[in-house]
C-alpha atoms as a PDB file:
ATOM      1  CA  UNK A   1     -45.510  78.490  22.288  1.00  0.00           C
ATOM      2  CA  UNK A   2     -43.790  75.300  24.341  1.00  0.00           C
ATOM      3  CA  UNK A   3     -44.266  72.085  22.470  1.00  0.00           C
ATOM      4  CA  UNK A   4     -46.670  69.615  24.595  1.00  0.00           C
ATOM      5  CA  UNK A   5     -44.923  66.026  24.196  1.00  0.00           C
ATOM      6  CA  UNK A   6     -44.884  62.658  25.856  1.00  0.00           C
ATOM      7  CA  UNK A   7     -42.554  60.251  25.930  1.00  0.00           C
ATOM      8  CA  UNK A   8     -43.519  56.882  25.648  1.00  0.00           C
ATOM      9  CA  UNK A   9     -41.922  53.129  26.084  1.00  0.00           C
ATOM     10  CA  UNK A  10     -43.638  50.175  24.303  1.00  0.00           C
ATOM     11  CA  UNK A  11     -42.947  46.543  25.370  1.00  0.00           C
ATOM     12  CA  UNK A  12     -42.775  43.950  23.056  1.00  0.00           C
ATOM     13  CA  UNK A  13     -43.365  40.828  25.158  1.00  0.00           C
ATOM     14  CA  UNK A  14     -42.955  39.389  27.586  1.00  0.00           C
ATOM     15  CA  UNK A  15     -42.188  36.317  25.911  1.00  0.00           C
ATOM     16  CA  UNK A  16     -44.985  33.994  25.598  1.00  0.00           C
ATOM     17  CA  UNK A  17     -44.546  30.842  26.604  1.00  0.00           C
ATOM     18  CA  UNK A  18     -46.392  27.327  25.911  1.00  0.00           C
ATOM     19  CA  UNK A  19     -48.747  25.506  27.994  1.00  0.00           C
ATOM     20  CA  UNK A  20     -51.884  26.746  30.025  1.00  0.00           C
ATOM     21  CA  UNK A  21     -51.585  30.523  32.448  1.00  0.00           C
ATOM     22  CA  UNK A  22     -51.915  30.624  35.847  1.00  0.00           C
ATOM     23  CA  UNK A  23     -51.268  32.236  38.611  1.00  0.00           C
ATOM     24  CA  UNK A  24     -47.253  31.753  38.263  1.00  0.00           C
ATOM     25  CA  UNK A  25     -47.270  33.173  34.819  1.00  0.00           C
ATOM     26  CA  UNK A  26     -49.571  35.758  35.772  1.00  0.00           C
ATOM     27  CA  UNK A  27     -46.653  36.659  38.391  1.00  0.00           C
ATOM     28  CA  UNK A  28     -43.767  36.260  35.861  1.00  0.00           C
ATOM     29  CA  UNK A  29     -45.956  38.780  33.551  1.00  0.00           C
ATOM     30  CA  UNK A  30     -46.089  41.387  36.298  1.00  0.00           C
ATOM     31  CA  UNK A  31     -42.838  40.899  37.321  1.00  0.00           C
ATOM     32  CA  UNK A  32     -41.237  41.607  33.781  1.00  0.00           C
ATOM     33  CA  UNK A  33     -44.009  44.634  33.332  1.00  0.00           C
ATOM     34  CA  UNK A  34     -42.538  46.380  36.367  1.00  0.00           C
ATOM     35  CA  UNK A  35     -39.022  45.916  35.192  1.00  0.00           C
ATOM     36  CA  UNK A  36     -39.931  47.397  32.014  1.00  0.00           C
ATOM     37  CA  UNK A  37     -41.659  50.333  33.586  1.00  0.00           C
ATOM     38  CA  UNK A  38     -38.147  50.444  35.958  1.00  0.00           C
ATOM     39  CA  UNK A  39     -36.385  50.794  32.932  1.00  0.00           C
ATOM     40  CA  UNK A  40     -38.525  53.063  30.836  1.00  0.00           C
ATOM     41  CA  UNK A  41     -38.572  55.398  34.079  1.00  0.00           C
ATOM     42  CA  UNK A  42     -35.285  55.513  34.416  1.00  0.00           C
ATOM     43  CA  UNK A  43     -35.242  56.558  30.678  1.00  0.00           C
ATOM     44  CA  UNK A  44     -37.725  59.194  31.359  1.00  0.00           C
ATOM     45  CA  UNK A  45     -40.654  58.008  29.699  1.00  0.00           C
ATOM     46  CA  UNK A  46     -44.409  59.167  30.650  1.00  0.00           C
ATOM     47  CA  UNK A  47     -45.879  55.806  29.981  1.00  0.00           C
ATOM     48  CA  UNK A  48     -45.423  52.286  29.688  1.00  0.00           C
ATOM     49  CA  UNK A  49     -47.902  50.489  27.007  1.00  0.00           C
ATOM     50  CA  UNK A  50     -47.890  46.777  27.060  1.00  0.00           C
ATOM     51  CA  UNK A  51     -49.673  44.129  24.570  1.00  0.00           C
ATOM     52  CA  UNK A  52     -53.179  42.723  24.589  1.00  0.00           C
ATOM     53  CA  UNK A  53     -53.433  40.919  28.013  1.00  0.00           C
ATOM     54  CA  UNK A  54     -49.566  41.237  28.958  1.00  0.00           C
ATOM     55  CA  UNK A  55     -50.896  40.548  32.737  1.00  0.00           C
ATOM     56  CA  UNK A  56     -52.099  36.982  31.820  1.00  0.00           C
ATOM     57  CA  UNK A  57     -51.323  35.807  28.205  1.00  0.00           C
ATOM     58  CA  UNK A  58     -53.801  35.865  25.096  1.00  0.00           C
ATOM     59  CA  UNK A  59     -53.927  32.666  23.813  1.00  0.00           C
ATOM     60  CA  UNK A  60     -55.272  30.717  27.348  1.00  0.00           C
ATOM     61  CA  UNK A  61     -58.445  28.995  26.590  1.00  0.00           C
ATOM     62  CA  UNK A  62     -60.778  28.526  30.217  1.00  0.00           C
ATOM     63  CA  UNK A  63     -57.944  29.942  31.974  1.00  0.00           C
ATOM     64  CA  UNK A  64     -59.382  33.684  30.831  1.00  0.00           C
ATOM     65  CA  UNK A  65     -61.823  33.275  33.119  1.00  0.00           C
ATOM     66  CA  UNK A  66     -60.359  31.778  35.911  1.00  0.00           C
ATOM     67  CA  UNK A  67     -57.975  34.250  35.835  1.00  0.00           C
ATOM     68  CA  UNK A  68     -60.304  37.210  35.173  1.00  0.00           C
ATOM     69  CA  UNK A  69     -60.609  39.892  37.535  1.00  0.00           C
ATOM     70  CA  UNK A  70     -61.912  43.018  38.116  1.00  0.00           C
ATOM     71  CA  UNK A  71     -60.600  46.529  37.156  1.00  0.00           C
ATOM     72  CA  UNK A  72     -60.214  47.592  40.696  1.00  0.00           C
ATOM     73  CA  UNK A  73     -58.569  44.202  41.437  1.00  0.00           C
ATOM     74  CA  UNK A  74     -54.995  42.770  42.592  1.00  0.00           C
ATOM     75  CA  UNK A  75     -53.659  43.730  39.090  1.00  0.00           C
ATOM     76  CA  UNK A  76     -54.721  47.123  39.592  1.00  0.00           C
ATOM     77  CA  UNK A  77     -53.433  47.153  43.294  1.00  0.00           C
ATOM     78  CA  UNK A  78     -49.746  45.249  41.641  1.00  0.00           C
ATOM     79  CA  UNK A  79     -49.126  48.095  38.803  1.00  0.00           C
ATOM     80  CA  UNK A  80     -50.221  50.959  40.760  1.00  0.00           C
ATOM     81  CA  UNK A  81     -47.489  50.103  42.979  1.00  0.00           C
ATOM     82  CA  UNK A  82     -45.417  50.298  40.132  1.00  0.00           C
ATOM     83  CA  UNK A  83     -46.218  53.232  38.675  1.00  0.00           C
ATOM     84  CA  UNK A  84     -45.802  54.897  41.753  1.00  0.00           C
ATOM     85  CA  UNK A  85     -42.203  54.040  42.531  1.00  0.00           C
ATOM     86  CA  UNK A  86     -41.728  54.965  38.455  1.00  0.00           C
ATOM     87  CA  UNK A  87     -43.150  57.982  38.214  1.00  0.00           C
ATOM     88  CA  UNK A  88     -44.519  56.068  34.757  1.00  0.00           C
ATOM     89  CA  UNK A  89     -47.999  55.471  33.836  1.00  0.00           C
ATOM     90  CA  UNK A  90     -48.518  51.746  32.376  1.00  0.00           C
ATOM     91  CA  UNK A  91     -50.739  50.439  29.864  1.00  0.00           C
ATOM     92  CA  UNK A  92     -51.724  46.912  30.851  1.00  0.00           C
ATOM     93  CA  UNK A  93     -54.316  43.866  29.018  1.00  0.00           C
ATOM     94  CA  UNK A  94     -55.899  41.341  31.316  1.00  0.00           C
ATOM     95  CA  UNK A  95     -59.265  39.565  31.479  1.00  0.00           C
ATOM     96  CA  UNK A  96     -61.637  41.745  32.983  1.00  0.00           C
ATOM     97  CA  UNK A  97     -64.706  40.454  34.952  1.00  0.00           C
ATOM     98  CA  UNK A  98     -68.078  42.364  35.456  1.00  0.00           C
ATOM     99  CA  UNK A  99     -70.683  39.931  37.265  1.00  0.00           C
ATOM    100  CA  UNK A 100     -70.506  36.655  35.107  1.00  0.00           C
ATOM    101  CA  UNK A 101     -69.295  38.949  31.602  1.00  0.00           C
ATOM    102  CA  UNK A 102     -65.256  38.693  31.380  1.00  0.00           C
ATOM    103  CA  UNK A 103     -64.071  41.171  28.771  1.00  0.00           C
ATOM    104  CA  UNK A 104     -60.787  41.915  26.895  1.00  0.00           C
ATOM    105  CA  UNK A 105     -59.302  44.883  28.786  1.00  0.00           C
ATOM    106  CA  UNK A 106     -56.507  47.412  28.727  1.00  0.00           C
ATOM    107  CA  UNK A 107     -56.504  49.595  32.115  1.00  0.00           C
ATOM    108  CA  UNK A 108     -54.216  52.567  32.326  1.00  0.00           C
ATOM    109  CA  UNK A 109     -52.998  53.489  35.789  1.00  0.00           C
ATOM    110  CA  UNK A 110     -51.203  56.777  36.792  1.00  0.00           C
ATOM    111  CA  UNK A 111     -48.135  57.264  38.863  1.00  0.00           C
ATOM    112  CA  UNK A 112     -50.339  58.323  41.583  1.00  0.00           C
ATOM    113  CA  UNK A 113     -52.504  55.418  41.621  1.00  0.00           C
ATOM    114  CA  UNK A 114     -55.698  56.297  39.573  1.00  0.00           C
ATOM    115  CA  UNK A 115     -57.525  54.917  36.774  1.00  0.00           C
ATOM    116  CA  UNK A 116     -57.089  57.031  34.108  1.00  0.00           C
ATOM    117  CA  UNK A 117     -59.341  55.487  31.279  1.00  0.00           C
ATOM    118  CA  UNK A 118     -59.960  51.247  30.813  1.00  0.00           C
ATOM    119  CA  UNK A 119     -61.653  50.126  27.381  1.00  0.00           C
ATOM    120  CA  UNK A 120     -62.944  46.909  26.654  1.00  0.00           C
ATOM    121  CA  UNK A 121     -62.473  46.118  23.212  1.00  0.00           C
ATOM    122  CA  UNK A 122     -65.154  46.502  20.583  1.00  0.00           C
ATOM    123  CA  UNK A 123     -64.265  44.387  18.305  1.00  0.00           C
ATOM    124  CA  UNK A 124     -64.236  40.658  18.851  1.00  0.00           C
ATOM    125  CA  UNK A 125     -61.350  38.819  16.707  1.00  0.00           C
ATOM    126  CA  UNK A 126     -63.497  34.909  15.812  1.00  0.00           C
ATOM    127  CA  UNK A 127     -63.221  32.381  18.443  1.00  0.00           C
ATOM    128  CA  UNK A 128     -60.208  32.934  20.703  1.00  0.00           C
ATOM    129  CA  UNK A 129     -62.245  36.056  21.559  1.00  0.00           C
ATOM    130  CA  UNK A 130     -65.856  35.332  20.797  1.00  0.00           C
ATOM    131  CA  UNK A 131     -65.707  31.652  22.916  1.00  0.00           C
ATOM    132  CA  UNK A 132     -64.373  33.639  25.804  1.00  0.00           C
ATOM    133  CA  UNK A 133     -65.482  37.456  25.840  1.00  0.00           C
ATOM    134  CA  UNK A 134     -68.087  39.673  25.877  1.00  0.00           C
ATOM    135  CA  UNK A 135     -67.486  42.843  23.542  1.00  0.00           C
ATOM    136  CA  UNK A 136     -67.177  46.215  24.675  1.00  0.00           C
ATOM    137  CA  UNK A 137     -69.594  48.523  23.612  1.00  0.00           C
ATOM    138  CA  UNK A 138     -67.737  52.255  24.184  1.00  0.00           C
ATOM    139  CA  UNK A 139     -65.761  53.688  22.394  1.00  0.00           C
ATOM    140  CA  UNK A 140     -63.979  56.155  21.936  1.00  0.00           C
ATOM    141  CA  UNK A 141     -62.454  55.709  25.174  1.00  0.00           C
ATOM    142  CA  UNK A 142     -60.140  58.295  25.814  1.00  0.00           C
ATOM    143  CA  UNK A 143     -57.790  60.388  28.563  1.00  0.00           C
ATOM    144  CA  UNK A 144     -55.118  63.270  28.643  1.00  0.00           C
ATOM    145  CA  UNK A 145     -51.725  62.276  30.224  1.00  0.00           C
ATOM    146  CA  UNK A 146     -49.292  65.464  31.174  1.00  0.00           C
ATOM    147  CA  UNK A 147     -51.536  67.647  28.426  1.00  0.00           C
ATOM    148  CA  UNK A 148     -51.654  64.793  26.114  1.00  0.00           C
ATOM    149  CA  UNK A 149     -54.790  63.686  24.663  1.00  0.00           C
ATOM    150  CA  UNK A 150     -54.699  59.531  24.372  1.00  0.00           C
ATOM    151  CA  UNK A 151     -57.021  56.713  23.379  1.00  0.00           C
ATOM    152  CA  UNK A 152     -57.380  53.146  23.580  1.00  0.00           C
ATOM    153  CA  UNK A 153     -58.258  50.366  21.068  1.00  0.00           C
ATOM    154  CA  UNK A 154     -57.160  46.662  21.568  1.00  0.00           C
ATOM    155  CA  UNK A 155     -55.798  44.782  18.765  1.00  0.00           C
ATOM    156  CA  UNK A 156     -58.301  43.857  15.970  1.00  0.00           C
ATOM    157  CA  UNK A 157     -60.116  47.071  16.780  1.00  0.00           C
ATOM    158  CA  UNK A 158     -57.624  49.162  14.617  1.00  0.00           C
ATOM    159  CA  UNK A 159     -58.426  46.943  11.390  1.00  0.00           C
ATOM    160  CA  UNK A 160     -61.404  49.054  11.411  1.00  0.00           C
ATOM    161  CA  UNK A 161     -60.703  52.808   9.634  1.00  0.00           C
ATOM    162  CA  UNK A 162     -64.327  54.022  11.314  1.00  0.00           C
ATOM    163  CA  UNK A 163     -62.532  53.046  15.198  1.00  0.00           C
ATOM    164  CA  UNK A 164     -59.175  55.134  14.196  1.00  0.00           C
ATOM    165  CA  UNK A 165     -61.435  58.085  12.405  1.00  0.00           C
ATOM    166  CA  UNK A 166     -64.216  58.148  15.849  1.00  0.00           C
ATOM    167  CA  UNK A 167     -61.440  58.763  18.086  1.00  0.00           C
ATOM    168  CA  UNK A 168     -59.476  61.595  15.910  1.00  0.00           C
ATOM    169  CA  UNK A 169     -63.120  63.282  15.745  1.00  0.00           C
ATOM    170  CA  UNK A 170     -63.226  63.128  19.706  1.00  0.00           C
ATOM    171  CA  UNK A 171     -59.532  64.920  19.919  1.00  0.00           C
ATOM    172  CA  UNK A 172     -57.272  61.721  20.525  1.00  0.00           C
ATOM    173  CA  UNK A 173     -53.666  62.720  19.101  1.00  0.00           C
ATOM    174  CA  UNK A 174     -51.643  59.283  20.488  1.00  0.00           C
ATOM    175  CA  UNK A 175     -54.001  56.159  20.195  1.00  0.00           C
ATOM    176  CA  UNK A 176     -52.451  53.270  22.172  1.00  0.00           C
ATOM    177  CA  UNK A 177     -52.889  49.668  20.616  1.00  0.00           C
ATOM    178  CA  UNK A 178     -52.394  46.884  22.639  1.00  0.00           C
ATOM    179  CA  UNK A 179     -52.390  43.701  20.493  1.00  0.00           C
ATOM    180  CA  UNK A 180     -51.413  39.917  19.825  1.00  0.00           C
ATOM    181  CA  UNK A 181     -50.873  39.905  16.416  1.00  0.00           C
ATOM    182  CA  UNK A 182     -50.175  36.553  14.930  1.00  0.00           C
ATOM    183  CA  UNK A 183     -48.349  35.123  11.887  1.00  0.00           C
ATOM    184  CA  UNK A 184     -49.176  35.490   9.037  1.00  0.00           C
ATOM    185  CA  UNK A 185     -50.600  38.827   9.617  1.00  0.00           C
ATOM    186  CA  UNK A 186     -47.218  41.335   9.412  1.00  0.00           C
ATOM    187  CA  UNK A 187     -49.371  43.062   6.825  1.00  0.00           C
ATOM    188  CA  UNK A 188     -51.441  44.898   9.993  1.00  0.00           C
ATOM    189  CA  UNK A 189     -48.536  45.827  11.215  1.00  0.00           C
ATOM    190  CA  UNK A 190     -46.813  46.995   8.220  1.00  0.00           C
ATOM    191  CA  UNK A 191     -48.975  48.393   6.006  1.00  0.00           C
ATOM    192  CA  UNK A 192     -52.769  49.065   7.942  1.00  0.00           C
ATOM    193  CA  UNK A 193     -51.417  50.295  11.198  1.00  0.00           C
ATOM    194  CA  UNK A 194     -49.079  52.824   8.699  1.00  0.00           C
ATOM    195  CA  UNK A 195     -52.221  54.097   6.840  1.00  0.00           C
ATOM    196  CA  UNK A 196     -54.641  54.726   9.952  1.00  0.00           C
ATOM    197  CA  UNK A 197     -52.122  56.679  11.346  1.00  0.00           C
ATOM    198  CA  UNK A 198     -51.741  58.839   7.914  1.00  0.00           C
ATOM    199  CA  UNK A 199     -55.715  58.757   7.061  1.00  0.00           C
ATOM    200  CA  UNK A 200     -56.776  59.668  10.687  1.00  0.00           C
ATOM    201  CA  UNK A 201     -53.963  62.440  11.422  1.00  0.00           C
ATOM    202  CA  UNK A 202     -52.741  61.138  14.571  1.00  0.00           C
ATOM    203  CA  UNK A 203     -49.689  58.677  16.212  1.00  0.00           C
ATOM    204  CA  UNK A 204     -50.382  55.285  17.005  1.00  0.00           C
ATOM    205  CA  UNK A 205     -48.556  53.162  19.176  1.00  0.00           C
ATOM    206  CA  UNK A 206     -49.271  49.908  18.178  1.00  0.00           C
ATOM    207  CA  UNK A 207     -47.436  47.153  21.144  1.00  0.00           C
ATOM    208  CA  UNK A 208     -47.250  43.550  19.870  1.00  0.00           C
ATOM    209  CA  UNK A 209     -46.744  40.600  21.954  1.00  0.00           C
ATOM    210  CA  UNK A 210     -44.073  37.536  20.509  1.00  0.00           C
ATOM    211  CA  UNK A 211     -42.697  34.115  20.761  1.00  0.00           C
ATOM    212  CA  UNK A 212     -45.134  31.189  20.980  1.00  0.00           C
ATOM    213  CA  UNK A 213     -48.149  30.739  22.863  1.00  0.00           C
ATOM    214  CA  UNK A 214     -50.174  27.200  22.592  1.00  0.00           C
ATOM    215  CA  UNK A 215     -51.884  27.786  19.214  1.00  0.00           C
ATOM    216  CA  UNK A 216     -50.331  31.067  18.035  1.00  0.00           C
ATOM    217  CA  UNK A 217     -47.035  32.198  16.877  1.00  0.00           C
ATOM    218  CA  UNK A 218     -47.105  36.190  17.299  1.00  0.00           C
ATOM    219  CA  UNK A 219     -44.853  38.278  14.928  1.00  0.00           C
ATOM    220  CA  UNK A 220     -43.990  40.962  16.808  1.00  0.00           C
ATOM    221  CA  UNK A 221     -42.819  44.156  14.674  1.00  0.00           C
ATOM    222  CA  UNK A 222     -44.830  46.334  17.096  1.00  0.00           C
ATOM    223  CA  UNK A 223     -44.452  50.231  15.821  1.00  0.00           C
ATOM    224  CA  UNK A 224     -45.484  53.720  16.885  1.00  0.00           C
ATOM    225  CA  UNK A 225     -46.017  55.799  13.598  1.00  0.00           C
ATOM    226  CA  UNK A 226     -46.400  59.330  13.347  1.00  0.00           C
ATOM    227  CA  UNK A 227     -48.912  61.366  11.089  1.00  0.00           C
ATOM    228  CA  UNK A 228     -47.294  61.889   8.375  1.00  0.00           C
ATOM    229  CA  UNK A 229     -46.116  58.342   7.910  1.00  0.00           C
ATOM    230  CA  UNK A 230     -42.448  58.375   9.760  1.00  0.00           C
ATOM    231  CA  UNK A 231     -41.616  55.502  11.942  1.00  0.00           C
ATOM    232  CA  UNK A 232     -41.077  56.647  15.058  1.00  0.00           C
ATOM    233  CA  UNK A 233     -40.206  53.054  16.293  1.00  0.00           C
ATOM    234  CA  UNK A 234     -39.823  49.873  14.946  1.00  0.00           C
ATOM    235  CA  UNK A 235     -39.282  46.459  16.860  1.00  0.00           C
ATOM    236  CA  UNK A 236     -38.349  43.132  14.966  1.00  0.00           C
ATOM    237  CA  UNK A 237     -39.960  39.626  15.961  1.00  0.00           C
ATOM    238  CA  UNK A 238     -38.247  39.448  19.745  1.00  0.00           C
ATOM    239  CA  UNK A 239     -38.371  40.908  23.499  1.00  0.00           C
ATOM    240  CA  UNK A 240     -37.953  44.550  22.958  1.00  0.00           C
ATOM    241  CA  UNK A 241     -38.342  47.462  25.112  1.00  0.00           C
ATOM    242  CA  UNK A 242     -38.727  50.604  22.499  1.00  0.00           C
ATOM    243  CA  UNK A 243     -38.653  54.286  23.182  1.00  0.00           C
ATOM    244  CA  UNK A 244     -40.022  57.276  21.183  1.00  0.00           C
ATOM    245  CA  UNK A 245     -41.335  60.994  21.855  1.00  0.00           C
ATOM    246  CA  UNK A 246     -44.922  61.700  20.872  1.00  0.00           C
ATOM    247  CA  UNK A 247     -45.203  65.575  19.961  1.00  0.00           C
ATOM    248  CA  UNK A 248     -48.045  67.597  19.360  1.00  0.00           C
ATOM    249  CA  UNK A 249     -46.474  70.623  17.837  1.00  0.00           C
ATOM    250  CA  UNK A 250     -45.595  67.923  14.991  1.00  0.00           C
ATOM    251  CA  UNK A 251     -49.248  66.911  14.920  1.00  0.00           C
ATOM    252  CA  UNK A 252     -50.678  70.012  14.164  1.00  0.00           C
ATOM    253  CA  UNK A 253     -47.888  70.663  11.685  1.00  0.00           C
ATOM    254  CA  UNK A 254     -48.596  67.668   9.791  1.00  0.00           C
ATOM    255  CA  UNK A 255     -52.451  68.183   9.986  1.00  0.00           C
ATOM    256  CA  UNK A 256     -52.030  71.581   8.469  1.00  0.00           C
ATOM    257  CA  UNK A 257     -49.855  69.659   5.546  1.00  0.00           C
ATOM    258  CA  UNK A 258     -52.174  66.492   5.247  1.00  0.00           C
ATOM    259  CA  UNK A 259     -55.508  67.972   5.322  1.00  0.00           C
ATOM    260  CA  UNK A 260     -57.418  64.609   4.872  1.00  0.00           C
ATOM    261  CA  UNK A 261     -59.958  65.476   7.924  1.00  0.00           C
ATOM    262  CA  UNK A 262     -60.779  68.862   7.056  1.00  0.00           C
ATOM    263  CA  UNK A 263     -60.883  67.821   3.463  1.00  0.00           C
ATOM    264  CA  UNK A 264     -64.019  65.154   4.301  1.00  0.00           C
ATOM    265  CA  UNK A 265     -67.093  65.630   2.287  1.00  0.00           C
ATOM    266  CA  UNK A 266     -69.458  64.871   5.503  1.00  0.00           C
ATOM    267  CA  UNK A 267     -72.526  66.038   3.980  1.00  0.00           C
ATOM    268  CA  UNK A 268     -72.086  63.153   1.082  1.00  0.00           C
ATOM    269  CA  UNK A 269     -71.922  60.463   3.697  1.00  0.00           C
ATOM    270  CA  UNK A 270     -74.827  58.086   4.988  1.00  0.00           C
ATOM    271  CA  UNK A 271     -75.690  59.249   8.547  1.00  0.00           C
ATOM    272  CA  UNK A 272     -73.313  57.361  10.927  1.00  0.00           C
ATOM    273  CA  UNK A 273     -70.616  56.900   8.662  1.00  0.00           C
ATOM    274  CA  UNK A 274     -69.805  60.729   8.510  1.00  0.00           C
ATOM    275  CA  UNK A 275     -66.656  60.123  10.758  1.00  0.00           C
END
């Protein structure tokens, strides 16, 4: 039987800069996300992931909200465009506004123009997202790309083993990760991002921003890991466009090997912590 697989481009960056967003770094931001997807299309790749809020910058303060807009918005309208002259699906993070809520959003947009899943993440990383965001409250979130079966989670989300396990019980194979992971936290990277992969049976692709932004120095080393542990791709602390194949004839081989969800002793475990 034909292997189902999807290949997949992961930008580190772009490069954050100091000082406050607005509406000219919003434009740079776009600008460099479409000549990623240009060159990850040209590459052949399925889909484009991008960090935590790659459309506007993490670390902005007020300017979240000022810049906030909503999922069917000009960002939308900007990297549909995109993905249509790519043929590539892209991952994006912005500031999402609902009413008068603004939430921290990743949107994924198909080469023909439609929404194919947006999440809002769950869990809320102290005050540069509790001062200026209203947590999601679904999850999994999930989607099939060319027979794939994806997921979402944003950043601090995947700290949590029960938010990896809930979305290998709902089917997700590749979980996408869009995140601004600072200094001194390469251990995330390194080490948990490595184990949730392993413990929940599936590949993450885990898509750091870097360079400095007011408050925050990110650290980059963004990574897609496979199931049984392999590195599928590893990026170091600078701009980086990476490239790896997500397979799910590999899956299933290593979930027959690593039997860790089949193995669970569900009938042992409080009610709502059986995942």
């Amino acid at each position: 039987m034909p292997d189902t697989v999807l290949r997949v481009a992961m930008l580190q960056g772009p490069t954050s800069t100091p000082g406050p967003a607005s509406p000219t770094t919003v434009a740079g931001n776009l600008s460099a996300i479409a000549a990623a997807a240009r060159r990850a299309g040209d590459a052949g790749a399925d889909l484009l992931v991008t960090p935590e809020m790659s459309v506007t910058g993490y670390d902005i303060g007020a300017a979240a909200a000022d810049l906030a807009q909503p999922v069917d918005g000009d960002y939308l309208d900007a990297l549909a465009t995109v993905a249509g002259e790519t043929g590539t699906a892209i991952a994006y993070g912005y500031p999402e506004r609902d009413g008068a809520a603004v939430y921290n959003t990743v949107t994924v947009v198909g080469p023909d123009g439609a929404i194919l899943a947006s999440y809002r993440k769950t869990h809320l990383f102290g005050a540069i997202d509790r001062d200026r965001f209203v947590s999601g409250d679904r999850l999994p979130v999930t989607f099939s790309l060319r027979g794939f079966p994806c997921g979402l989670l944003i950043c601090y989300d995947v700290e949590f083993p029960e938010a990896v396990r809930a979305h290998a019980d709902a089917g997700t194979e590749l979980l996408l990760v869009p995140t601004g992971l600072m200094r001194p936290y390469d251990l995330i990277a390194e080490h948990i991002v490595p184990a949730r992969a392993y413990e929940s049976q599936l590949v993450i692709a885990y898509v750091n921003r870097c360079g400095t932004e007011d408050s925050l120095a990110y650290c980059g080393l963004s990574v897609a890991v496979a199931p049984d542990g392999e590195v599928l791709a590893r990026a170091g602390r600078d701009e980086e466009l990476l490239a790896f194949t997500a397979s799910r004839a590999a899956l299933s081989e290593s979930r027959t090997v690593n039997t860790h969800l089949a193995d669970r002793r569900t009938d042992l475990y409080p009610r709502g912590d059986a995942r």
